[in-house]
Protein backbone atom coordinates (compact mmCIF):
# COMPACT_ATOMS: atom_id res chain seq x y z
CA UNK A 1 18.30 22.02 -78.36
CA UNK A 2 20.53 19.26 -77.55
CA UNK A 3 23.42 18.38 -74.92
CA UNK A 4 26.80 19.67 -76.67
CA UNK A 5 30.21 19.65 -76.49
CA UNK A 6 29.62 23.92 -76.57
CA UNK A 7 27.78 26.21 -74.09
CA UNK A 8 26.46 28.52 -76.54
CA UNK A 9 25.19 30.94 -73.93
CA UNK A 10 29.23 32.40 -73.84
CA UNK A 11 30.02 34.94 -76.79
CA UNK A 12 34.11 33.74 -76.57
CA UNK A 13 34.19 30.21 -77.79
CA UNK A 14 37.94 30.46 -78.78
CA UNK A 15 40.27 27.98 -78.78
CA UNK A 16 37.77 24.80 -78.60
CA UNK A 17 38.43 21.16 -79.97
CA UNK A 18 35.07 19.63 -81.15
CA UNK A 19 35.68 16.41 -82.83
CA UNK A 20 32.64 13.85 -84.07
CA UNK A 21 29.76 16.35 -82.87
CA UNK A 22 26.74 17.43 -84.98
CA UNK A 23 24.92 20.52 -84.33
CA UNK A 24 21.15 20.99 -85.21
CA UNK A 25 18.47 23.76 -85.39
CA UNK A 26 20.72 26.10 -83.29
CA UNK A 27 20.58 29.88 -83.86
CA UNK A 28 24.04 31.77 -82.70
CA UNK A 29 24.49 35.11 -83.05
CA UNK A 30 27.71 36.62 -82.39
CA UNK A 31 30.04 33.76 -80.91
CA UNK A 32 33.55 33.94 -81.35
CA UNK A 33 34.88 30.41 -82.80
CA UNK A 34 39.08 31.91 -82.92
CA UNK A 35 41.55 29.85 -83.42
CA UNK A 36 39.08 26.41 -82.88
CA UNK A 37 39.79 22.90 -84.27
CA UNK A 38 36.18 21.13 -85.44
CA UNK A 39 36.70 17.32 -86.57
CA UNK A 40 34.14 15.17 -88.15
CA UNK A 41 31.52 17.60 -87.58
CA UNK A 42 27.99 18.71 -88.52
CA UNK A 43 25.76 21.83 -88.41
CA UNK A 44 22.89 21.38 -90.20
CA UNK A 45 19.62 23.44 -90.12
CA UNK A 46 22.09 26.19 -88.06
CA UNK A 47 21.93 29.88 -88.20
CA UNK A 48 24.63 31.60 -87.89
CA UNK A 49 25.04 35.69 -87.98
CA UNK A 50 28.07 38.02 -86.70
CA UNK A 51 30.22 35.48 -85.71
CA UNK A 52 34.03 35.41 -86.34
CA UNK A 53 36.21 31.56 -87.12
CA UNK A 54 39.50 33.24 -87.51
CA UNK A 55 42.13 30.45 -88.15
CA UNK A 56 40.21 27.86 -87.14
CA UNK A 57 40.85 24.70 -88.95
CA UNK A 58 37.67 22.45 -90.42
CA UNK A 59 39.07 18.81 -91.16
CA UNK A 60 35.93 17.00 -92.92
CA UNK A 61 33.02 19.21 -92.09
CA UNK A 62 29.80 19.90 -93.13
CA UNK A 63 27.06 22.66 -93.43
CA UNK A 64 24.02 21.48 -94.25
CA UNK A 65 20.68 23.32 -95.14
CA UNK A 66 22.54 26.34 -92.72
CA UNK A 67 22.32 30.35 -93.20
CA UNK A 68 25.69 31.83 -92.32
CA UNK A 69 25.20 35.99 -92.40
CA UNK A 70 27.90 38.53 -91.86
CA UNK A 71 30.51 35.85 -90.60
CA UNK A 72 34.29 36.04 -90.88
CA UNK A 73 36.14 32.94 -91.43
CA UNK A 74 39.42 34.32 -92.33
CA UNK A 75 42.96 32.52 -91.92
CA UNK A 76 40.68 29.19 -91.62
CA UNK A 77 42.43 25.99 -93.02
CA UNK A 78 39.46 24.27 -94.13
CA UNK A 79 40.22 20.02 -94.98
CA UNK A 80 37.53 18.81 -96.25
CA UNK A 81 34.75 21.34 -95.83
CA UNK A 82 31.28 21.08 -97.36
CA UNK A 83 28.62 24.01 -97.76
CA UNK A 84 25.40 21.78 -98.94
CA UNK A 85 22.14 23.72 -99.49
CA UNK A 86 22.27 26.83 -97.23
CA UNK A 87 23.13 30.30 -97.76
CA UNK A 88 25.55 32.22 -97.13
CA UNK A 89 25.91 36.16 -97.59
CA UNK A 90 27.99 39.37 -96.34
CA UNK A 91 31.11 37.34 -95.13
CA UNK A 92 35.03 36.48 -95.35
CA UNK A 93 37.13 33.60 -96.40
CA UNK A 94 40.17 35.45 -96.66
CA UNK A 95 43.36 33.88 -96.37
CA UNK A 96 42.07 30.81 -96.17
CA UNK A 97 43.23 27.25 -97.48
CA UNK A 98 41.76 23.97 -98.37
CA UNK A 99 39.70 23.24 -100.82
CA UNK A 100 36.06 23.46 -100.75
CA UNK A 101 32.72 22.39 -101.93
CA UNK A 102 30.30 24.39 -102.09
CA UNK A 103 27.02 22.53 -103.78
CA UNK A 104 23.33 24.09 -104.41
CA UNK A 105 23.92 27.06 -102.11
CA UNK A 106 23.34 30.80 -102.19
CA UNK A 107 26.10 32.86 -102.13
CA UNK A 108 25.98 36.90 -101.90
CA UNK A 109 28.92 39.08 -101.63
CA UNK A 110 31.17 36.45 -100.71
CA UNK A 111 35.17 37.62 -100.45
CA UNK A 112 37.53 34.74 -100.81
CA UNK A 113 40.31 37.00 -101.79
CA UNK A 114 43.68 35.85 -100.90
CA UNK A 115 42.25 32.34 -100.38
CA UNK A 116 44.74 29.28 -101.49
CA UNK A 117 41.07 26.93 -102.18
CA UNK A 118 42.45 24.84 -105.49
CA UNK A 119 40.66 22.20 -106.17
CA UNK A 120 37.32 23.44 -104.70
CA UNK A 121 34.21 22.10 -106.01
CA UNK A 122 31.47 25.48 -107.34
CA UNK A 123 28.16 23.55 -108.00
CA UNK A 124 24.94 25.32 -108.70
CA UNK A 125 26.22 28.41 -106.88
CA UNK A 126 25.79 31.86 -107.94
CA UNK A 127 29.01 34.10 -107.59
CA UNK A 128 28.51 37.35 -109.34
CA UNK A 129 28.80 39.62 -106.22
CA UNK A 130 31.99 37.32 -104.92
CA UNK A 131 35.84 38.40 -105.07
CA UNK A 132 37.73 36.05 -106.04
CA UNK A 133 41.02 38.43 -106.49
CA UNK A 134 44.53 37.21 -105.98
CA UNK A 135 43.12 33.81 -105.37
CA UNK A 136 44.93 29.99 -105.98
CA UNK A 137 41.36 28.52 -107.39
CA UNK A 138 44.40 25.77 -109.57
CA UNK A 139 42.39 22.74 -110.34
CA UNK A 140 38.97 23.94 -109.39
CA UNK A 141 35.55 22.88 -111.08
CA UNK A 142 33.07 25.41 -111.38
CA UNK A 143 29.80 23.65 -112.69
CA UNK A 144 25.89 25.00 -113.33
CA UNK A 145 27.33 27.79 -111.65
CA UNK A 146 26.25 31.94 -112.60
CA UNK A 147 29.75 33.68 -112.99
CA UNK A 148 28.26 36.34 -115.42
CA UNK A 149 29.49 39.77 -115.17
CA UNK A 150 32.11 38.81 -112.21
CA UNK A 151 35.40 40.27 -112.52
CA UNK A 152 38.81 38.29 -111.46
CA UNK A 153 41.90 39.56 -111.34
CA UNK A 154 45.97 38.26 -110.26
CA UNK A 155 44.30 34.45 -109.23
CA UNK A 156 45.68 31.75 -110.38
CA UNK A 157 42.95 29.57 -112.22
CA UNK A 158 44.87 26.83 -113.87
CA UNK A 159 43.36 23.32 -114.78
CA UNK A 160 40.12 25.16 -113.46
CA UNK A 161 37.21 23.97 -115.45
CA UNK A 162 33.36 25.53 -116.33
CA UNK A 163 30.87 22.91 -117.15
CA UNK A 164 27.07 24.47 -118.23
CA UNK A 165 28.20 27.43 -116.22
CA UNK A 166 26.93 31.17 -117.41
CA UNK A 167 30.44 33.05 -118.08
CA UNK A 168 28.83 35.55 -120.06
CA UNK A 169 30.64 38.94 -119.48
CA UNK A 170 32.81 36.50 -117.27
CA UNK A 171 36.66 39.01 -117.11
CA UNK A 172 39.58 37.18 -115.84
CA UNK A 173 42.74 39.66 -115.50
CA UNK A 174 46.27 39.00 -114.44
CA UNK A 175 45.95 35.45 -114.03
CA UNK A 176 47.02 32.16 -114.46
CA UNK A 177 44.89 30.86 -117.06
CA UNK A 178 46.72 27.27 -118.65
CA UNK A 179 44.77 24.42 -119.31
CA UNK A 180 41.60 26.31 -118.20
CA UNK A 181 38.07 24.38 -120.15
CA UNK A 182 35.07 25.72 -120.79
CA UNK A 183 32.36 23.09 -122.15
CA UNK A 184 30.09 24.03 -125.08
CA UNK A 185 26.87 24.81 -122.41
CA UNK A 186 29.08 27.47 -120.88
CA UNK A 187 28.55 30.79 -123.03
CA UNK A 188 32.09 31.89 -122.79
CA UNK A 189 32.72 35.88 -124.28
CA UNK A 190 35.11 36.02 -127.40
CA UNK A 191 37.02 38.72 -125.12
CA UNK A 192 37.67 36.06 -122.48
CA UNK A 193 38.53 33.38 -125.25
CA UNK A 194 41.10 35.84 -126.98
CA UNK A 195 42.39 36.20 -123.15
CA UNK A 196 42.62 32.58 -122.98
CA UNK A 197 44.40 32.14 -126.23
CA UNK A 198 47.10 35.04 -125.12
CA UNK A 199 47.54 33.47 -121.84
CA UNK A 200 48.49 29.69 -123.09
């Protein structure tokens, strides 16, 4: 465990400005990150369970090879923010804005409801058991991605594009759906495609 900008042996870790630090093979449990600023900053190899990162804004971050469980990052503003290769399950990104990039990673039961994340990069992710409700995903790229079965409703998914993504029983209610591409390795359901044609 190395020196750090943190002492992770305190539970309230609000309020911190960590800028340029990376963070490796740490286990936290717990911790309290409200309302924190993190710039130019790395976790990788991290574990992190019950923890809360309400409001706290991310400008060019990244998770690397990390395991986030039963985390709440709600009201973050995330700038840049990366999710490479880890997992994350059983946790909120409500409310929050930026886009993201979420590349070869695990996701289960995921809720970024509310969430204003256009533009945010989906790559090899599964999100079947995520909400993406009353979401701005405008301009996003969903690619070699599992979206089969998942239900979205009153987002806004303009410009968003599948590429060799599994939208099989994909349903997209309520929504915002110009300009939205599907390429021909992305089994997209004559239902959705009749939506599609409604909608534009």
């Amino acid at each position: 465990q190395q020196d750090s900008t943190i002492d992770f042996s305190q539970d309230d870790l609000t309020g911190l400005i960590i800028s340029g630090e990376t963070f490796r093979n740490l286990s936290i449990n717990e911790k309290d990150f409200s309302g924190s600023v993190f710039k130019n900053t790395i976790f990788e190899d991290m574990n992190i369970t019950n923890s809360k990162f309400h409001g706290v804004q991310f400008y060019n971050v990244t998770f690397k090879n990390s395991n986030i469980i039963n985390s709440d990052f709600s009201g973050s503003k995330m700038v840049k923010f990366d999710f490479l290769e880890g997992s994350l399950e059983n946790s909120e990104f409500k409310h929050t804005n930026g886009a993201i990039s979420f590349n070869d990673s695990f996701l289960h039961n995921i809720n970024f409801s509310y969430s204003s994340i256009s533009g945010s990069l989906f790559n090899n992710v599964d999100l079947r058991t995520s909400n993406l409700d009353h979401s701005s995903l405008f301009d996003s790229k969903f690619i070699n991605s599992n979206l089969n079965g998942l239900s979205i409703s009153d987002s806004d998914l303009q410009n968003a594009s599948f590429g060799n993504s599994d939208v099989g029983k994909l349903k997209i209610d309520n929504s915002l759906l110009q300009h939205i591409t599907f390429d021909e390795n992305s089994n997209m359901p004559d239902s959705l495609r009749y939506q599609i044609y409604l909608a534009t």
